[in-house]
C-alpha atoms as a PDB file:
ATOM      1  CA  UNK A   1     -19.009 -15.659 -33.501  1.00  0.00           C
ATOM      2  CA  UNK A   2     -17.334 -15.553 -30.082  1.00  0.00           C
ATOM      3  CA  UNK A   3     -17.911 -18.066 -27.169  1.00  0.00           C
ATOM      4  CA  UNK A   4     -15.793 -16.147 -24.563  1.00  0.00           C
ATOM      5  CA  UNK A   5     -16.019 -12.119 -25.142  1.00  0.00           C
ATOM      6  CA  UNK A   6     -18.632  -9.733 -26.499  1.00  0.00           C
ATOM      7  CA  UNK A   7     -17.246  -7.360 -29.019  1.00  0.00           C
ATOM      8  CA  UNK A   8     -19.666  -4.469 -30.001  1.00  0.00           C
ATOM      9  CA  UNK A   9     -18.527  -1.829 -32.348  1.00  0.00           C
ATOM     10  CA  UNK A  10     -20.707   1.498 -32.374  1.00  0.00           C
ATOM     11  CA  UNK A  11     -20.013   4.989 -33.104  1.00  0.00           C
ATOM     12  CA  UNK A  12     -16.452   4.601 -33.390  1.00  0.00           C
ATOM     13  CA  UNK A  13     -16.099   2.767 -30.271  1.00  0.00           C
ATOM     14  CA  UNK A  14     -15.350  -0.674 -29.694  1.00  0.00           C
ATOM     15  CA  UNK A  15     -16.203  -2.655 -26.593  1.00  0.00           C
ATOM     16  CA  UNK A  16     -14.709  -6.035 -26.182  1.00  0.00           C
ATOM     17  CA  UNK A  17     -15.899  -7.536 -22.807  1.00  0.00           C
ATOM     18  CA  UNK A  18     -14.427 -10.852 -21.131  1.00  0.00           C
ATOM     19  CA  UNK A  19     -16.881 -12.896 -20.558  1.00  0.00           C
ATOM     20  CA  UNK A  20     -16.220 -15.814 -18.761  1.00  0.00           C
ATOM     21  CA  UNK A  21     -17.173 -15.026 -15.290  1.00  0.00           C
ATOM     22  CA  UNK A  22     -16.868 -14.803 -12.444  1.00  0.00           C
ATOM     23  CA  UNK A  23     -12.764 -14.520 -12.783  1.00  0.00           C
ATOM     24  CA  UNK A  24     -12.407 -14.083 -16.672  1.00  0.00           C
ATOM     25  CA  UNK A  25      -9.461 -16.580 -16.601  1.00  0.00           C
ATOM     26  CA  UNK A  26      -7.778 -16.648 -19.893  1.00  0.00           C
ATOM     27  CA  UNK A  27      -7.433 -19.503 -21.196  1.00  0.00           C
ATOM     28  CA  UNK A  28      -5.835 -20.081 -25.340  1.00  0.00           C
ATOM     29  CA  UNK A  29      -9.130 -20.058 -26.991  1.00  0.00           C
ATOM     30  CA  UNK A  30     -10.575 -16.645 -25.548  1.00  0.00           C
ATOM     31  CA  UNK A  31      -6.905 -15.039 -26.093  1.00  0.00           C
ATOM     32  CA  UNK A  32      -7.458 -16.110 -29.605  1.00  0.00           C
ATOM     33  CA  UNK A  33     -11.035 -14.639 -29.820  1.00  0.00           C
ATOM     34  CA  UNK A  34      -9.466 -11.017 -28.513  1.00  0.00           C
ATOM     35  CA  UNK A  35      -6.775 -11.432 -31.404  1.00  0.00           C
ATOM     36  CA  UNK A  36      -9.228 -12.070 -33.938  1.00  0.00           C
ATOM     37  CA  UNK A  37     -11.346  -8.996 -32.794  1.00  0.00           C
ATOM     38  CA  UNK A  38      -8.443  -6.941 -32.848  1.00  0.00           C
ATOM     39  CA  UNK A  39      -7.036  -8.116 -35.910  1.00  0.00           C
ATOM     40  CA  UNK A  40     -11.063  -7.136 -37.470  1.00  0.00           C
ATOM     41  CA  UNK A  41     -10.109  -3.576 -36.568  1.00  0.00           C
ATOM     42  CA  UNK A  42      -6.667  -3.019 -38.102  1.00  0.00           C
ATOM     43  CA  UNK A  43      -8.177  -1.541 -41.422  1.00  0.00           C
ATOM     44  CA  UNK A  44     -10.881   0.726 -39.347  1.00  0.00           C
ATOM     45  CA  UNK A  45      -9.863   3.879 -39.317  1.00  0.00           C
ATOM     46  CA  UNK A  46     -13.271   4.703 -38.496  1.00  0.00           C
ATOM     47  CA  UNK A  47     -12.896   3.092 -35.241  1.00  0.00           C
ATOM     48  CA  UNK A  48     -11.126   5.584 -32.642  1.00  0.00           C
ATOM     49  CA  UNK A  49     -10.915   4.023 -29.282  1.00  0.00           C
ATOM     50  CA  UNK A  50     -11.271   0.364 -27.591  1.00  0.00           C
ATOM     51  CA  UNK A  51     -12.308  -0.485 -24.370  1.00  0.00           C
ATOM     52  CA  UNK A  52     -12.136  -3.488 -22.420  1.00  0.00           C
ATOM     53  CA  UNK A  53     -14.593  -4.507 -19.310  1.00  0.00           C
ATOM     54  CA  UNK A  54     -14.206  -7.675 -17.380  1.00  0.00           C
ATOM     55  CA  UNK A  55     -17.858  -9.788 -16.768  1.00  0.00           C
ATOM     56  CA  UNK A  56     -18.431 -10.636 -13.331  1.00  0.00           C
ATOM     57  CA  UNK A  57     -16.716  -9.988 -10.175  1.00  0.00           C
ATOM     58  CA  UNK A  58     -12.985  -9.745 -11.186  1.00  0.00           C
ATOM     59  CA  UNK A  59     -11.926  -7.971 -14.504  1.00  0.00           C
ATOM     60  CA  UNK A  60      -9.691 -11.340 -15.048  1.00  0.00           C
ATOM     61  CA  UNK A  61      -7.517 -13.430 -12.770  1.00  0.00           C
ATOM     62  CA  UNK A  62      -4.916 -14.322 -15.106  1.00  0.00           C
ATOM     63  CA  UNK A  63      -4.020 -17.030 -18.133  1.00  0.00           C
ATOM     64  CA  UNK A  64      -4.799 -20.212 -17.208  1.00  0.00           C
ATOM     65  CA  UNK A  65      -2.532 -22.151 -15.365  1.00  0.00           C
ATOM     66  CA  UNK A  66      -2.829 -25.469 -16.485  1.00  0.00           C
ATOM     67  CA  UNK A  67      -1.970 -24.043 -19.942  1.00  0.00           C
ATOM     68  CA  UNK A  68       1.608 -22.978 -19.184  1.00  0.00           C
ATOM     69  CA  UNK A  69       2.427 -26.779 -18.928  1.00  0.00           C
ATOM     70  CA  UNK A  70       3.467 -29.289 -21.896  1.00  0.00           C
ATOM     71  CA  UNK A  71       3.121 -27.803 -24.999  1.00  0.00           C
ATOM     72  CA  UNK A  72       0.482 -25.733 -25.215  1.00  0.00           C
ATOM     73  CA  UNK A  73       3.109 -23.433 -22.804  1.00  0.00           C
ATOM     74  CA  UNK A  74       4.474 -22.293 -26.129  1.00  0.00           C
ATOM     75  CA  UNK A  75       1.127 -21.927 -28.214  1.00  0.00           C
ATOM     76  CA  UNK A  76      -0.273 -20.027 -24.927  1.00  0.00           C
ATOM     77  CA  UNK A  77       2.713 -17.213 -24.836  1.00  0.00           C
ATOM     78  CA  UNK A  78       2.226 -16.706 -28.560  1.00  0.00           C
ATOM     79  CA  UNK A  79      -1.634 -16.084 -28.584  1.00  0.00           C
ATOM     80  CA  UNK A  80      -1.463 -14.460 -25.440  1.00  0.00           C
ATOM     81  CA  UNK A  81       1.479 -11.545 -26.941  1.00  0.00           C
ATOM     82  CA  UNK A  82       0.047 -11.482 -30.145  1.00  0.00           C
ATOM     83  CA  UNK A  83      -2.661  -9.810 -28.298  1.00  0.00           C
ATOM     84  CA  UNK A  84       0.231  -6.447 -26.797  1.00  0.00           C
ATOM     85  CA  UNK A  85       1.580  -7.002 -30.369  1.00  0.00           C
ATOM     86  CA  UNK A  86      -1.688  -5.845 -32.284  1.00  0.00           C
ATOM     87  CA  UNK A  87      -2.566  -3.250 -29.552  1.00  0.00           C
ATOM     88  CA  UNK A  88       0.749  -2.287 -30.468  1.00  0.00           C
ATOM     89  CA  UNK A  89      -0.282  -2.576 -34.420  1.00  0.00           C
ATOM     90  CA  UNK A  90      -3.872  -0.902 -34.002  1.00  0.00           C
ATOM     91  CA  UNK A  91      -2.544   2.657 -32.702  1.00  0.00           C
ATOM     92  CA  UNK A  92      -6.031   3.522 -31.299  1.00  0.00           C
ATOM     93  CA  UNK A  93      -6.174   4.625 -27.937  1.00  0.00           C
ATOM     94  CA  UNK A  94      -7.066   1.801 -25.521  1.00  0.00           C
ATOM     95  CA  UNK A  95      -9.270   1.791 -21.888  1.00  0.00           C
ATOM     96  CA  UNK A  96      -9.374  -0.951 -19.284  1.00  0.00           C
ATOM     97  CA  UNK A  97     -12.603  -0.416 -17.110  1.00  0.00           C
ATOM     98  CA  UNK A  98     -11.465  -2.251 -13.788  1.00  0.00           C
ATOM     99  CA  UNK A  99     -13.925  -3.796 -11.169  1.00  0.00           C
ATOM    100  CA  UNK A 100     -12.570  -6.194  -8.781  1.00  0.00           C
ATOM    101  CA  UNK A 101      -9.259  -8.228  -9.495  1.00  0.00           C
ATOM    102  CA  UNK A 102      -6.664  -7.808 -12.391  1.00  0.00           C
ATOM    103  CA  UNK A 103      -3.793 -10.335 -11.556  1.00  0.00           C
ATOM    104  CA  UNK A 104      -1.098 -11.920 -13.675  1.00  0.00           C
ATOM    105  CA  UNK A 105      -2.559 -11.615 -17.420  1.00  0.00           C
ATOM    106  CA  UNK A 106      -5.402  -9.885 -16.652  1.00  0.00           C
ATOM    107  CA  UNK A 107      -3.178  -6.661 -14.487  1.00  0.00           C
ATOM    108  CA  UNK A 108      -1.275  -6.814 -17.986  1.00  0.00           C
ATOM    109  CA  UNK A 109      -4.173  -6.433 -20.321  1.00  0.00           C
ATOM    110  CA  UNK A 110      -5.571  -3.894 -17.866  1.00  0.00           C
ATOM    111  CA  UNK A 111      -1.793  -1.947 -17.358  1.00  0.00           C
ATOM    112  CA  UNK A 112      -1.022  -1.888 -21.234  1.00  0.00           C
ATOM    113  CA  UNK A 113      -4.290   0.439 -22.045  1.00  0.00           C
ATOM    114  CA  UNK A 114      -3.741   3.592 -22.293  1.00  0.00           C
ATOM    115  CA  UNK A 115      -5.873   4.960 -19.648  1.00  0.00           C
ATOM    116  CA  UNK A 116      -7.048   2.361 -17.031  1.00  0.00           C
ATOM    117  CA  UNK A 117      -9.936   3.362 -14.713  1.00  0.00           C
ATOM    118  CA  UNK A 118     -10.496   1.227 -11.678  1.00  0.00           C
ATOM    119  CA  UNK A 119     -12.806   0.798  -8.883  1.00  0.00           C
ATOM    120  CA  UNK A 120     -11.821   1.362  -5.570  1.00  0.00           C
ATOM    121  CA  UNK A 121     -12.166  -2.334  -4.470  1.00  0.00           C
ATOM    122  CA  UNK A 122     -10.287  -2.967  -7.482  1.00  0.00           C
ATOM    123  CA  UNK A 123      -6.996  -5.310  -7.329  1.00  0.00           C
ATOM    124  CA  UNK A 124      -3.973  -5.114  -9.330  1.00  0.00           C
ATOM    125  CA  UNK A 125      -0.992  -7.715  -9.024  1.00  0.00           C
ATOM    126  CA  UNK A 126       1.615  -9.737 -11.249  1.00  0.00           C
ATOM    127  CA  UNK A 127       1.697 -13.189  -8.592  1.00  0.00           C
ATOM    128  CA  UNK A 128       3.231 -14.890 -11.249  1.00  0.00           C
ATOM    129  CA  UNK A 129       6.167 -15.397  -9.249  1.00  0.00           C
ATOM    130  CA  UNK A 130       4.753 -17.439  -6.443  1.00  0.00           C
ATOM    131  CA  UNK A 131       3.686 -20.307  -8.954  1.00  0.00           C
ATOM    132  CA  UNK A 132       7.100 -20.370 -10.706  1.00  0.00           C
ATOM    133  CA  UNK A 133       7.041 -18.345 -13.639  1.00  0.00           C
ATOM    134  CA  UNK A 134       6.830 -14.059 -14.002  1.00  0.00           C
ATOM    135  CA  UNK A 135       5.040 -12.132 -16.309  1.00  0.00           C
ATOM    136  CA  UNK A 136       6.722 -11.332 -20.087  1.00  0.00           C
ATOM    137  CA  UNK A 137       4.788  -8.463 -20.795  1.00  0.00           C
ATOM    138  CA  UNK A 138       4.931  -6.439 -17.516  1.00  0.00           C
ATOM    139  CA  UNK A 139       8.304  -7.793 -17.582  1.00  0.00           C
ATOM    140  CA  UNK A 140       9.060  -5.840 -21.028  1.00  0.00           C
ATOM    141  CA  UNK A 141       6.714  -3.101 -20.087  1.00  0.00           C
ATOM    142  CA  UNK A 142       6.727  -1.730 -16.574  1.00  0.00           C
ATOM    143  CA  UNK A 143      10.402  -0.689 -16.533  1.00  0.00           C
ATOM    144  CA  UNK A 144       9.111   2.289 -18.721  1.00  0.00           C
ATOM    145  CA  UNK A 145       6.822   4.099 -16.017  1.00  0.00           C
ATOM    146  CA  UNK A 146       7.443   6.151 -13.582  1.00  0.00           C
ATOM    147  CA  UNK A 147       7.766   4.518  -9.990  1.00  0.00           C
ATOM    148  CA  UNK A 148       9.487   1.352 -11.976  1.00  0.00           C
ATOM    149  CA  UNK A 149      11.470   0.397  -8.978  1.00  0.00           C
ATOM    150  CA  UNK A 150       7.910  -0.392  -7.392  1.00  0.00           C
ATOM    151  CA  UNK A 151       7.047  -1.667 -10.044  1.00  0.00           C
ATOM    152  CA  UNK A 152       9.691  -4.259 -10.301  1.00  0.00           C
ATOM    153  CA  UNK A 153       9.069  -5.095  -7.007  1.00  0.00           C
ATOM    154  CA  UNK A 154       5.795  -6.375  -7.707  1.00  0.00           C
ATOM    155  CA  UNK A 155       6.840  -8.514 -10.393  1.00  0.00           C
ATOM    156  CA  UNK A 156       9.598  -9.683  -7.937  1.00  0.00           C
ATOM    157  CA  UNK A 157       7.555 -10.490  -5.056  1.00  0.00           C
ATOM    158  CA  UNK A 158       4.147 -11.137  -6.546  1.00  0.00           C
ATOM    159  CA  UNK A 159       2.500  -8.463  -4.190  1.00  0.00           C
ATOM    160  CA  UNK A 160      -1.118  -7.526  -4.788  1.00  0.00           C
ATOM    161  CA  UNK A 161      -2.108  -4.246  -4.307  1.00  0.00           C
ATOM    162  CA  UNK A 162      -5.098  -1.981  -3.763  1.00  0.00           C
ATOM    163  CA  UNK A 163      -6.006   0.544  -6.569  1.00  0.00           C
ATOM    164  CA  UNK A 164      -5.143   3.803  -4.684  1.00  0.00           C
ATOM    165  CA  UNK A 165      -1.665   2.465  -4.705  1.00  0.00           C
ATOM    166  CA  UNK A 166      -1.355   1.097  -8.171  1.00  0.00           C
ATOM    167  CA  UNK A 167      -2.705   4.645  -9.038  1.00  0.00           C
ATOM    168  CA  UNK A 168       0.996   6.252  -7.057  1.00  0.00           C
ATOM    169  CA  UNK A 169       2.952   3.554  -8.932  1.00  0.00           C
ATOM    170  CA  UNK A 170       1.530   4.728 -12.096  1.00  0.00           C
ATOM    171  CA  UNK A 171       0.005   1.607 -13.443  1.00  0.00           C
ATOM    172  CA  UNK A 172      -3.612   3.010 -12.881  1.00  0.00           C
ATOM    173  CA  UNK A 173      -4.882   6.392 -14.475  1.00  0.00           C
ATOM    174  CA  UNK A 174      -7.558   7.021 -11.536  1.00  0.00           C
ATOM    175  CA  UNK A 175     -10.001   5.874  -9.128  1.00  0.00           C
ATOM    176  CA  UNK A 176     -13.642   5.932  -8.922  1.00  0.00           C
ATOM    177  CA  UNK A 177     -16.067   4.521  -6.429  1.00  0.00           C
ATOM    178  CA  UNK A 178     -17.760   1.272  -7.659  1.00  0.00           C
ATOM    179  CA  UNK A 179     -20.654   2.689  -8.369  1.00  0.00           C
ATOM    180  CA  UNK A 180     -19.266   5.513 -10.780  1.00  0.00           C
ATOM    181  CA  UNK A 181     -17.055   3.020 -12.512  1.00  0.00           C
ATOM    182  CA  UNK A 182     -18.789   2.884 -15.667  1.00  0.00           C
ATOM    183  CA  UNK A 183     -20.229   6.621 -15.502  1.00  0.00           C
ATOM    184  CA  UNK A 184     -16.642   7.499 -15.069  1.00  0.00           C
ATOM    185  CA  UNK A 185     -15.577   4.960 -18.228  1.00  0.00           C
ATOM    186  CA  UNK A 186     -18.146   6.194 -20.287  1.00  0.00           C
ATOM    187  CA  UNK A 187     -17.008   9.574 -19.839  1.00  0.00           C
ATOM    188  CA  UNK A 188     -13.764   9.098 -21.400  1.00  0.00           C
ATOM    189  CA  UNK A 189     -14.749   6.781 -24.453  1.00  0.00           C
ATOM    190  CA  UNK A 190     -17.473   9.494 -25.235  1.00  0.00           C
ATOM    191  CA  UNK A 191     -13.956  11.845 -24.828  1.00  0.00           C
ATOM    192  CA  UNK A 192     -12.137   9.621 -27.851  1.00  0.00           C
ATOM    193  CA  UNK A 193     -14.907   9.471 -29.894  1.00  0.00           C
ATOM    194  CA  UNK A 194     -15.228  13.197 -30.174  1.00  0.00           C
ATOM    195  CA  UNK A 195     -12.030  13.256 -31.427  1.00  0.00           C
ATOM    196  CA  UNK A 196     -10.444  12.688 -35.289  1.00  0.00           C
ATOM    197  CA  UNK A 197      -9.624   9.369 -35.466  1.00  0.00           C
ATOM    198  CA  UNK A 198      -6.366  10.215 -37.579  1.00  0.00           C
ATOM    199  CA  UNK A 199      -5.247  12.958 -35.053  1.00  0.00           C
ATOM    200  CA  UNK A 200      -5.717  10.441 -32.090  1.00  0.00           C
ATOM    201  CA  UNK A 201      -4.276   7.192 -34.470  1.00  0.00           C
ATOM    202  CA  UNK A 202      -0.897   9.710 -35.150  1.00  0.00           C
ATOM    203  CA  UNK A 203      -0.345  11.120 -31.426  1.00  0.00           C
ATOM    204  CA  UNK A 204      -0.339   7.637 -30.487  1.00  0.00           C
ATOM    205  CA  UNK A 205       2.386   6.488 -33.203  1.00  0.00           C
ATOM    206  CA  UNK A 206       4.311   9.307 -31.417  1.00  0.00           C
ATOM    207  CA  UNK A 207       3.646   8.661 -28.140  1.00  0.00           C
ATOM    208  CA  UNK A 208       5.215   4.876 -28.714  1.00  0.00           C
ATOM    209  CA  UNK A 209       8.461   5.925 -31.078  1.00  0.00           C
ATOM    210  CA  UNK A 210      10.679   5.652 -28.204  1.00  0.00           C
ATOM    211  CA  UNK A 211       8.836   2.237 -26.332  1.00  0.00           C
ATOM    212  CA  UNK A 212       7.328   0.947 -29.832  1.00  0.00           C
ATOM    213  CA  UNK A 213      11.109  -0.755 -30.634  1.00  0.00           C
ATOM    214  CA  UNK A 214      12.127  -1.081 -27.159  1.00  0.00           C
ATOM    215  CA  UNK A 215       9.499  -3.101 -26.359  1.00  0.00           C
ATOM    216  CA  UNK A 216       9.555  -5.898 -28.818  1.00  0.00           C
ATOM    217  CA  UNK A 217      13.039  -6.025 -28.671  1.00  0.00           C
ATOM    218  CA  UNK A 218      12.276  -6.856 -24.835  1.00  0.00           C
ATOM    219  CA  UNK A 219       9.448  -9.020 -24.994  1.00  0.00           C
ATOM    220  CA  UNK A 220      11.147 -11.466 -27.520  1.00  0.00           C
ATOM    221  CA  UNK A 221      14.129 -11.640 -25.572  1.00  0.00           C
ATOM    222  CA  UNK A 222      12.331 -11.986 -22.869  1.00  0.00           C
ATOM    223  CA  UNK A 223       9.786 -14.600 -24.448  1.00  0.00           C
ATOM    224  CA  UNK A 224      13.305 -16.821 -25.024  1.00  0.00           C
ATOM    225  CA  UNK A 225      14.241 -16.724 -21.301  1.00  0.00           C
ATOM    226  CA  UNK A 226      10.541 -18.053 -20.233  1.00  0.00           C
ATOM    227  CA  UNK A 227      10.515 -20.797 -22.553  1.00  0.00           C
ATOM    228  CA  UNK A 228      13.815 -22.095 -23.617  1.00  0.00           C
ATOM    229  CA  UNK A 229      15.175 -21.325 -19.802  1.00  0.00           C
ATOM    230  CA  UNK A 230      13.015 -20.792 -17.418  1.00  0.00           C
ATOM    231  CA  UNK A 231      10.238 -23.164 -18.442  1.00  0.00           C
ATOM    232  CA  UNK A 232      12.891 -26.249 -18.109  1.00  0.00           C
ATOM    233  CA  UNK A 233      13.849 -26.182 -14.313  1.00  0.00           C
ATOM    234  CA  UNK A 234      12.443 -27.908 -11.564  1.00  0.00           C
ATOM    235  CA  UNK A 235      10.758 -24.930  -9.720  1.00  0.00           C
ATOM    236  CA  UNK A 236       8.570 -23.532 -12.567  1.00  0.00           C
ATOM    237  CA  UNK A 237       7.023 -27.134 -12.853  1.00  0.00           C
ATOM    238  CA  UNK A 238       7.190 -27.766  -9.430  1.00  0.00           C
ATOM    239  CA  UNK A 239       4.918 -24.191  -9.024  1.00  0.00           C
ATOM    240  CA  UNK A 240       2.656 -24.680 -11.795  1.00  0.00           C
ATOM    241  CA  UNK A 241       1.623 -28.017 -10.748  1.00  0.00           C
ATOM    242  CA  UNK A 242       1.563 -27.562  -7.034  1.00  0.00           C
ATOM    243  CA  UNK A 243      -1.262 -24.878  -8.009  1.00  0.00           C
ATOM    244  CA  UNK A 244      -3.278 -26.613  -9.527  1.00  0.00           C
ATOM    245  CA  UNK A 245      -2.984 -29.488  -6.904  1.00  0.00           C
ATOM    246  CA  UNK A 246      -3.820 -26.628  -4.489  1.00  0.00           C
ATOM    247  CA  UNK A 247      -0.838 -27.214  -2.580  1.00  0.00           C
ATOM    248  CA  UNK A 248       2.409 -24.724  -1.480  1.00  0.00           C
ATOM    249  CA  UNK A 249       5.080 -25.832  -3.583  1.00  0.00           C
ATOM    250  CA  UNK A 250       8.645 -26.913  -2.182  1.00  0.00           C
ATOM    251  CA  UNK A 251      11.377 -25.017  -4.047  1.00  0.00           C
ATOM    252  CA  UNK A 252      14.406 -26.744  -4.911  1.00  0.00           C
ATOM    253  CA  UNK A 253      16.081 -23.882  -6.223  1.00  0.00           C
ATOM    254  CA  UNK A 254      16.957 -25.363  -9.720  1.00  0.00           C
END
């Protein structure tokens, strides 16, 4: 059924794994594959945590960059929120399992779970910036935790950082050497699924009253500036395409 993530569902525990190493770039199609699995799980009460593990050597590098060009730039931003928006919907408690990179849409997949758990050669950055655009959701999202003026200066400035430190800015729950990554993981989904799947659905209802609004109040406004504003000047263009020329792009400011 899917060509770009394996989704198992065991025991109360669902795995979805991205699966197009060795970066796990995401393009529209595999976005659309993680909606579809997370849509499958909306009626599950049965089902009490999900975790996500990246293939390969990076968890995921990002959305695809040739995709935030044209049209599909619109189509991409949809699938690709639709994905915060049903995390949002499923109220189940969420786990990123982190080896190697998380940048741009792949740090905000990782940073919106609930409890992230990286590696210590683990990466976490939002470089957005540096090819012309920023990213929406950490955008909407990061403001809420606690070291948010660090946090806004890595949206800002596009700086990658190690895992110990996204741990201090609070976008990491806790560090674990490589080779105790998934030990550590599997420790905390076997955690969740101990628990009653109602008790864990409603403390995470509560935990969100105060970001649940907030949040999609944010990201649409914030979806409005990236297309209708900041998708039409020179410099986001200019970035995107001096990417994927594999060139450094010459800002004109407009």
């Amino acid at each position: 059924m899917y060509q770009n993530i394996k989704f198992e569902e065991k025991d109360g525990v669902v795995r979805i794994v991205l699966a197009r190493p060795p970066l796990n770039i995401l393009n529209i199609e595999m976005m659309g594959e993680i909606c579809v699995a997370l849509e499958s799980l909306l009626e599950k009460d049965e089902v009490k945590v999900v975790a996500f593990f990246g293939e390969g050597k990076a968890f995921s590098a990002g959305v695809d960059v040739g995709e935030h060009l044209g049209e599909s730039a619109k189509l991409m931003i949809e699938v690709f929120h639709r994905i915060f928006r049903l995390l949002v919907e499923l109220e189940k408690p969420t786990v990123a399992v982190v080896g190697g990179a998380a940048l741009g849409g792949g740090c905000e997949l990782a940073t919106f779970c609930d409890v992230v758990i990286a590696s210590e050669n683990a990466k976490f950055g939002q470089p957005e910036v540096s090819v012309g655009v920023f990213p929406p959701v950490a955008a909407a999202l990061w403001q809420f935790i606690p070291s948010s003026k660090r946090a806004l200066e890595l949206i800002l400035s596009g700086e990658v950082v190690s895992a110990e430190e996204a741990v201090k800015i609070g976008i990491v729950s806790r560090v674990v050497p490589p080779e105790k990554l998934n030990e550590e993981a599997e420790k905390v989904i076997a955690g969740f699924s101990k628990m009653s799947g109602a008790v864990l659905r409603y403390t995470k209802r509560a935990a969100w009253v105060l970001l649940r609004e907030n949040f999609e109040n944010a990201l649409g406004e914030i979806e409005r500036i990236y297309l209708d504003e900041l998708m039409k000047t020179e410099d986001a263009n200019e970035g995107l395409n001096a990417f994927l020329s594999k060139r450094k792009p010459v800002w004109r400011n407009k």
